[in-house]
C-alpha atoms as a PDB file:
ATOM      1  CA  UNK A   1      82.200 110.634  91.740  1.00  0.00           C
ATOM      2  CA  UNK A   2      81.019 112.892  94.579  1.00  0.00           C
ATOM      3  CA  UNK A   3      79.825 115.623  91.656  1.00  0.00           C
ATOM      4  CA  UNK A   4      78.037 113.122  89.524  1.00  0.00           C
ATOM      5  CA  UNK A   5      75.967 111.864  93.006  1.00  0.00           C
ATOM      6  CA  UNK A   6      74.570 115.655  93.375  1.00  0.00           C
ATOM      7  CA  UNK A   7      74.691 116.715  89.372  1.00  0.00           C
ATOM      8  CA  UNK A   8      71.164 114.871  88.814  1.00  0.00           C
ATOM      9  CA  UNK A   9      69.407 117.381  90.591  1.00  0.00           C
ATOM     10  CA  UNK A  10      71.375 120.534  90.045  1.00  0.00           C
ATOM     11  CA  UNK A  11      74.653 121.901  88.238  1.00  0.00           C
ATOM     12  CA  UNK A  12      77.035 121.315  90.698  1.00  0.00           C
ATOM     13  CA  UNK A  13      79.600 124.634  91.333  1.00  0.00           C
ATOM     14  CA  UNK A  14      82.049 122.694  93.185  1.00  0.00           C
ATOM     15  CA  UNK A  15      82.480 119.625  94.948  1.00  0.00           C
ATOM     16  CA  UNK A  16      85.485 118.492  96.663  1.00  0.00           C
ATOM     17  CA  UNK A  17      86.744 115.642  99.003  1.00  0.00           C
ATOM     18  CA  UNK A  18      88.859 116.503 102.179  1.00  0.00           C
ATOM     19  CA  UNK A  19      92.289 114.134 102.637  1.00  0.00           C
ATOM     20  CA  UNK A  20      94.552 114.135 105.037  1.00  0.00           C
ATOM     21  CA  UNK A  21      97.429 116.435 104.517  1.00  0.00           C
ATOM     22  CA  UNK A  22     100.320 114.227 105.399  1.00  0.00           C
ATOM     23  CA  UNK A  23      98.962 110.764 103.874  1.00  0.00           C
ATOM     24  CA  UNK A  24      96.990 112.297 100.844  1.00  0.00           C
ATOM     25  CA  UNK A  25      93.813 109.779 101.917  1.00  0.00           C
ATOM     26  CA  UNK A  26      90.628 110.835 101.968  1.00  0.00           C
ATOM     27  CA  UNK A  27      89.307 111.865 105.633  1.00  0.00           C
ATOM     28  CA  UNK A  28      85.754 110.458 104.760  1.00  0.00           C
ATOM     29  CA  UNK A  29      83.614 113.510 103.721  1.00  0.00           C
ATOM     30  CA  UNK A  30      83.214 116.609 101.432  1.00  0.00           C
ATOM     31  CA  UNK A  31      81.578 119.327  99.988  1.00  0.00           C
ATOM     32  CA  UNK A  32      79.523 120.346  97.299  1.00  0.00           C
ATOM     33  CA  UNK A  33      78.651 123.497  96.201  1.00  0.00           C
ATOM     34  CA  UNK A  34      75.044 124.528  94.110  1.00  0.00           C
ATOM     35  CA  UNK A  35      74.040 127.370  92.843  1.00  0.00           C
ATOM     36  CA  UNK A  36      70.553 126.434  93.265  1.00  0.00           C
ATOM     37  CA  UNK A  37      69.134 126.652  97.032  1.00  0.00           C
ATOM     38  CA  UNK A  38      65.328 125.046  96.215  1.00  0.00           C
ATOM     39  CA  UNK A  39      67.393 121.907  94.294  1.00  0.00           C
ATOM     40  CA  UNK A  40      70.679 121.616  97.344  1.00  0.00           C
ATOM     41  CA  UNK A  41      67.779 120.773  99.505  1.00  0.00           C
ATOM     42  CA  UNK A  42      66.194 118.115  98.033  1.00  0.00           C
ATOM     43  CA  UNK A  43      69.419 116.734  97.063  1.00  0.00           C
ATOM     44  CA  UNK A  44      70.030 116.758 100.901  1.00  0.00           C
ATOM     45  CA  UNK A  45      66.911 115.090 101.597  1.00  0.00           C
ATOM     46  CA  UNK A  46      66.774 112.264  98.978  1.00  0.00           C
ATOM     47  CA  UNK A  47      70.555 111.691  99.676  1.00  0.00           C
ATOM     48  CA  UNK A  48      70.823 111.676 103.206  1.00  0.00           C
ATOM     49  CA  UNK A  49      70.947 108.075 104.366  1.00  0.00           C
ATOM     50  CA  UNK A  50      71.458 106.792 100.807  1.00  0.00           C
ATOM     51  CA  UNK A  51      74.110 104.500 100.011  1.00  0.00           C
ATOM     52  CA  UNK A  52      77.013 104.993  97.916  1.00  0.00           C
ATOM     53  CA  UNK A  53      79.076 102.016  97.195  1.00  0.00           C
ATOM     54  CA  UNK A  54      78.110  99.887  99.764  1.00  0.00           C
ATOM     55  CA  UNK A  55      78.627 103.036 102.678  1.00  0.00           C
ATOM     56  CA  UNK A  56      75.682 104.727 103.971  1.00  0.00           C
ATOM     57  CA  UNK A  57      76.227 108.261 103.945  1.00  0.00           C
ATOM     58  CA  UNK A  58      74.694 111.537 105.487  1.00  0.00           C
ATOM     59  CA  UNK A  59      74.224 114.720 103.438  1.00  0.00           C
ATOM     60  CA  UNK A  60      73.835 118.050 105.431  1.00  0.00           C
ATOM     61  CA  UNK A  61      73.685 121.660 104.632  1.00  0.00           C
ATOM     62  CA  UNK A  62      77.197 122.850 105.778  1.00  0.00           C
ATOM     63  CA  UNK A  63      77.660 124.774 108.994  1.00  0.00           C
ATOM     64  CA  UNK A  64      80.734 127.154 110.039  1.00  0.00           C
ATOM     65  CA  UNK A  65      83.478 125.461 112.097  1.00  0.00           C
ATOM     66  CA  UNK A  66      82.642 126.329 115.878  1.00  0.00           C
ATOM     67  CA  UNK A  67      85.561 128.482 117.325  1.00  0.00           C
ATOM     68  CA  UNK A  68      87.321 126.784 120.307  1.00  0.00           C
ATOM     69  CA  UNK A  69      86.288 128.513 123.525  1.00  0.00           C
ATOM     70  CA  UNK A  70      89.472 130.766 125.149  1.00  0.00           C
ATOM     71  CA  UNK A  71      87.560 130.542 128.531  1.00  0.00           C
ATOM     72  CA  UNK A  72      90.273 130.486 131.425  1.00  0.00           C
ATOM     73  CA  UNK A  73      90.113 128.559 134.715  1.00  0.00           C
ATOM     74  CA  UNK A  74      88.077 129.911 137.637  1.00  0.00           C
ATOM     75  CA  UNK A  75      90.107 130.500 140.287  1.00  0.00           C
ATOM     76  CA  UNK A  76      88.566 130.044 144.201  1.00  0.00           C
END
């Protein structure tokens, strides 16, 4: 379902939904892959906010994972 949502505005390279490893659900979001940069974007835009069986839902341009900070206690 999640490739057909994004597939009227661009071939679609991948799309997948992340579930939870140990209960095999889904964890509530995904991602899709386009080839086409111009067309991603206005899939993000008209998307975002849209509804998709009865759930809004927010479309965003996927970021890297922010490292957890190795910062040690101050001592004093």
């Amino acid at each position: 379902d999640l490739e057909g949502f994004f597939a009227e505005y661009c071939e679609v390279s991948s799309a997948r939904v992340i579930t939870d490893k140990f209960t095999g659900k889904s964890r509530g979001f995904g991602f899709v892959e386009m080839p086409n940069d111009e067309a991603a974007r206005k899939a993000i835009t008209e998307l975002d906010g849209g509804r998709v069986e009865c759930r809004e839902i927010k479309v965003a341009e996927a970021r890297p994972r922010a490292r957890p900070s190795r910062a040690h206690a101050a001592e004093g």
